[in-house]
Protein backbone atom coordinates (compact mmCIF):
# COMPACT_ATOMS: atom_id res chain seq x y z
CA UNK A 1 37.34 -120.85 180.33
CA UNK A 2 37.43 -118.27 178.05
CA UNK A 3 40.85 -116.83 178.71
CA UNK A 4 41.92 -120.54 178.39
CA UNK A 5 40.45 -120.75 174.66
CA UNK A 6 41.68 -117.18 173.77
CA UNK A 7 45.48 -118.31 174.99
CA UNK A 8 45.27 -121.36 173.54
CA UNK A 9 44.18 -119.96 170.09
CA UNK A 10 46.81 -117.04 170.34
CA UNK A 11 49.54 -120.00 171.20
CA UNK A 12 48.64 -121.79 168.39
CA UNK A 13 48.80 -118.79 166.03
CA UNK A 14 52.24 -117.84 167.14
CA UNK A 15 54.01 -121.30 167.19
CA UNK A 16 52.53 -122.27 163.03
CA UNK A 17 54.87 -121.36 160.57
CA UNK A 18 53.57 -118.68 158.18
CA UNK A 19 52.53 -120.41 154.93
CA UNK A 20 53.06 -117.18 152.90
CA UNK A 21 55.04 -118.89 150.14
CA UNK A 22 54.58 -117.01 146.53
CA UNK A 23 52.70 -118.56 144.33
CA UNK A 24 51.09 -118.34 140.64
CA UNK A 25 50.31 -114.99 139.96
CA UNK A 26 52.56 -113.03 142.27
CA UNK A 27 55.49 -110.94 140.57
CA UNK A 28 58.80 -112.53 140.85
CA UNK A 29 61.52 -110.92 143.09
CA UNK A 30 64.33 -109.48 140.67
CA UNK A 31 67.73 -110.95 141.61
CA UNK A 32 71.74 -111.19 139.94
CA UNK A 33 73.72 -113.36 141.77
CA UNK A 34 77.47 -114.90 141.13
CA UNK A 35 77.41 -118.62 139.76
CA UNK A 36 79.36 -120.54 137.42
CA UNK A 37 78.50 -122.35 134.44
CA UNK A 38 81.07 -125.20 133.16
CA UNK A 39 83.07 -124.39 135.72
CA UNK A 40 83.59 -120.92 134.59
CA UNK A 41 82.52 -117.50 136.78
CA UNK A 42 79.63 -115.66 135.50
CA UNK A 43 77.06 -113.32 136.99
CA UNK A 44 73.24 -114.38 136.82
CA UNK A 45 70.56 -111.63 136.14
CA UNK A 46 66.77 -113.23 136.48
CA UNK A 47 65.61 -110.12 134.47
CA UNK A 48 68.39 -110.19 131.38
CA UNK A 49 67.41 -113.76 131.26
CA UNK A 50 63.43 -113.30 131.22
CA UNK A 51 64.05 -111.15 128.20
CA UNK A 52 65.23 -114.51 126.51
CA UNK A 53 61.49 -115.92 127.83
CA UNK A 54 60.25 -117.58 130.57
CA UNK A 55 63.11 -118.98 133.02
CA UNK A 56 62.83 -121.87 135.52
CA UNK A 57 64.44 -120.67 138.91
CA UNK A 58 65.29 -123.96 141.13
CA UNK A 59 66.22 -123.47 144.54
CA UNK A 60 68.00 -126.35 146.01
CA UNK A 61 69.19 -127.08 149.38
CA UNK A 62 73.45 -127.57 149.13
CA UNK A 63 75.67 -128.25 146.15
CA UNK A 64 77.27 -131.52 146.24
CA UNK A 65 74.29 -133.94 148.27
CA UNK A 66 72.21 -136.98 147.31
CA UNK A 67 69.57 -135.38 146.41
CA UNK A 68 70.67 -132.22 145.00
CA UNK A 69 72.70 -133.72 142.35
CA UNK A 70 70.23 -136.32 140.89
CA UNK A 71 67.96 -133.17 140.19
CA UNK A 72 71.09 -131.29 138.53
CA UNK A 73 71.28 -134.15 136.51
CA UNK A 74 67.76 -134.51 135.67
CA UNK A 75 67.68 -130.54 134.87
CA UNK A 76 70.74 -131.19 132.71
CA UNK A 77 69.20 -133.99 130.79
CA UNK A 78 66.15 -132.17 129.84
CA UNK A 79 68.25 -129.07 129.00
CA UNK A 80 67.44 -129.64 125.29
CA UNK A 81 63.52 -130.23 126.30
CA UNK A 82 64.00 -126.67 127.85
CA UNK A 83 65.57 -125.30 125.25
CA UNK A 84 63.63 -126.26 122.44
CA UNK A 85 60.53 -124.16 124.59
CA UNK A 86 62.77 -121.01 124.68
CA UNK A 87 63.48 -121.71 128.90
CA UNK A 88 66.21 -120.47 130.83
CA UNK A 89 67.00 -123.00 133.65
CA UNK A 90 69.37 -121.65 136.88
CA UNK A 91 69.76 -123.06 140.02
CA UNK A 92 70.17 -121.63 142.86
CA UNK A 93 71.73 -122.14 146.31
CA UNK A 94 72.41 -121.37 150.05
CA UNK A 95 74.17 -123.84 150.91
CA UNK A 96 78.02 -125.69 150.02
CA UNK A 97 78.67 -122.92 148.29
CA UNK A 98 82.38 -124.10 148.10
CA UNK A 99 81.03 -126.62 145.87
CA UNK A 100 79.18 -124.87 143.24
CA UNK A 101 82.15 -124.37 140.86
CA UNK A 102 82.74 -127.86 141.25
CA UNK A 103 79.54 -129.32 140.59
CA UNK A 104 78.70 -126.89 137.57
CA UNK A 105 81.16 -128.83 135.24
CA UNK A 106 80.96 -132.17 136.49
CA UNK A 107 79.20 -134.31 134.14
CA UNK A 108 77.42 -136.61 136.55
CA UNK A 109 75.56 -133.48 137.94
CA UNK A 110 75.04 -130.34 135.81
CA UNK A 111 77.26 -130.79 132.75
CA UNK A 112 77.70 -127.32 132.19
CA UNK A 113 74.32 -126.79 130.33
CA UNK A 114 72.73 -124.66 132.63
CA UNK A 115 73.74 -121.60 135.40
CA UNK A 116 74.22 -122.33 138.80
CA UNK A 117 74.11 -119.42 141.25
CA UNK A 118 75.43 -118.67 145.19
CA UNK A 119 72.98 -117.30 148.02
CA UNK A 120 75.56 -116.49 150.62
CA UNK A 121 72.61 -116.41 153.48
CA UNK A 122 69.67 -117.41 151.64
CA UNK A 123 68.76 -113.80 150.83
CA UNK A 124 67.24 -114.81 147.10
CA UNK A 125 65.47 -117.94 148.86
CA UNK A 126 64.04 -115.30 151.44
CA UNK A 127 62.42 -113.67 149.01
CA UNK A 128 61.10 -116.39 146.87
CA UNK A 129 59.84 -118.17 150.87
CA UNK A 130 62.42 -121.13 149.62
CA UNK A 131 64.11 -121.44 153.46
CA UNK A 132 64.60 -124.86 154.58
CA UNK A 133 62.88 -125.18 157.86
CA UNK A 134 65.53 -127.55 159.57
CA UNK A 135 68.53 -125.04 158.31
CA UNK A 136 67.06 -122.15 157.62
CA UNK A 137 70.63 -120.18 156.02
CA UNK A 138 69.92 -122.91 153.36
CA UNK A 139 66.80 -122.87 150.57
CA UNK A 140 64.62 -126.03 150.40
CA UNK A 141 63.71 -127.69 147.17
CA UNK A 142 61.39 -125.00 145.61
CA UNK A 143 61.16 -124.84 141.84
CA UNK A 144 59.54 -121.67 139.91
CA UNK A 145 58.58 -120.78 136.52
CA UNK A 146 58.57 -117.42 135.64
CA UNK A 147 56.78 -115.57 132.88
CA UNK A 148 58.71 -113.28 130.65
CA UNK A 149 56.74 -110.02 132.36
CA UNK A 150 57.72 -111.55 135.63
CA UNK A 151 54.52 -112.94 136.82
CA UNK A 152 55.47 -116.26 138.75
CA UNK A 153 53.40 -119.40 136.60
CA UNK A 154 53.96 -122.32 138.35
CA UNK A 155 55.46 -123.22 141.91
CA UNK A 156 56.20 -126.76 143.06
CA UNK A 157 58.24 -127.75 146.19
CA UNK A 158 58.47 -130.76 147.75
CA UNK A 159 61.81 -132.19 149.01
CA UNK A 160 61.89 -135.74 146.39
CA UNK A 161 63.55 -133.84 143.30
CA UNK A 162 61.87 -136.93 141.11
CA UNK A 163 59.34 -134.64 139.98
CA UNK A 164 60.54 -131.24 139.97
CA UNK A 165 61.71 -131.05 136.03
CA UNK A 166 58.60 -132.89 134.54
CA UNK A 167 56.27 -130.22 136.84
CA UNK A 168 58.48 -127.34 135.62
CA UNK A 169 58.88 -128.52 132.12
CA UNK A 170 54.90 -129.23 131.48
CA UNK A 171 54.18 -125.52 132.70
CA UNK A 172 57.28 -124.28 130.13
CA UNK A 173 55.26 -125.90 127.04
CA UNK A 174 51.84 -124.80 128.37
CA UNK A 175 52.79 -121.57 128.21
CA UNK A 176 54.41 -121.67 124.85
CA UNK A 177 51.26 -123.51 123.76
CA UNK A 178 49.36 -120.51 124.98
CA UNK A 179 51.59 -117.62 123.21
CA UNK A 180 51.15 -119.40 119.88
């Protein structure tokens, strides 16, 4: 009987999915990554761009779906909102990457006024625990803010991108609320 407890334990164990996602607190992996912004090539460095203060790392699950572009869209909207706290906003993604150009410029999605940046493999959502459990070369919908010293603030993820700018945006001005 006890074997059968200790195996069934041990099964259970093994076949859960490690919940070891980062989370407030923890240091920020370091990444620079290709993207485009506007349509145009650039190269995204998440430590240049913490220099500029704190910086709002999405990770979203393909370029060019339902879901992905009403939160570009929302992101781009609230660009100003962002700005006017001193944020950096990039986005960041696994999958459609033959897309991303596309989709940087177009102004139903992100307008141009913010970065979007390539994971060829989801190595960057690796890091940050952002894999998609269904597809796991793509990220899920993970959103982080990050403190200028690299300390992660704030992490929300949840697959509805309804909620993902106001979460990230109320953490942006609590912060700056807190500096001043």
């Amino acid at each position: 009987m006890h074997r059968l407890a200790a195996a069934v334990a041990l099964s259970a164990l093994v076949a859960t999915p490690a919940l070891a996602a980062l989370k407030a607190g923890d240091v920020a992996p370091d990444f620079t990554a290709p993207g485009f912004q506007a349509g145009k090539s650039l190269t995204f460095s998440l430590a240049q761009a913490r220099k500029k203060g704190p910086v709002v790392l999405y990770f979203f699950p393909a370029a060019d779906t339902k879901g992905c572009n009403i939160e570009a869209k929302m992101f781009a909207d609230a660009m100003p909102e962002f700005a006017a706290q001193g944020a950096t906003v990039i986005g960041v993604t696994a999958g459609n990457l033959d897309k991303l150009q596309q989709i940087s410029a177009d102004t139903d999605k992100c307008s141009g006024k913010f970065p979007v940046a390539a994971d060829p493999g989801a190595k960057i959502a690796r890091q940050y625990d952002a894999i998609l459990a269904m597809k796991p070369d793509w990220s899920d919908r993970t959103s982080y803010v990050i403190a200028p010293n690299g300390k992660i603030l704030h992490v929300y993820s949840k697959m509805d991108p309804s909620e993902h700018v106001s979460e990230t945006l109320a953490t942006v001005k609590a912060f700056k609320t807190a500096k001043n």
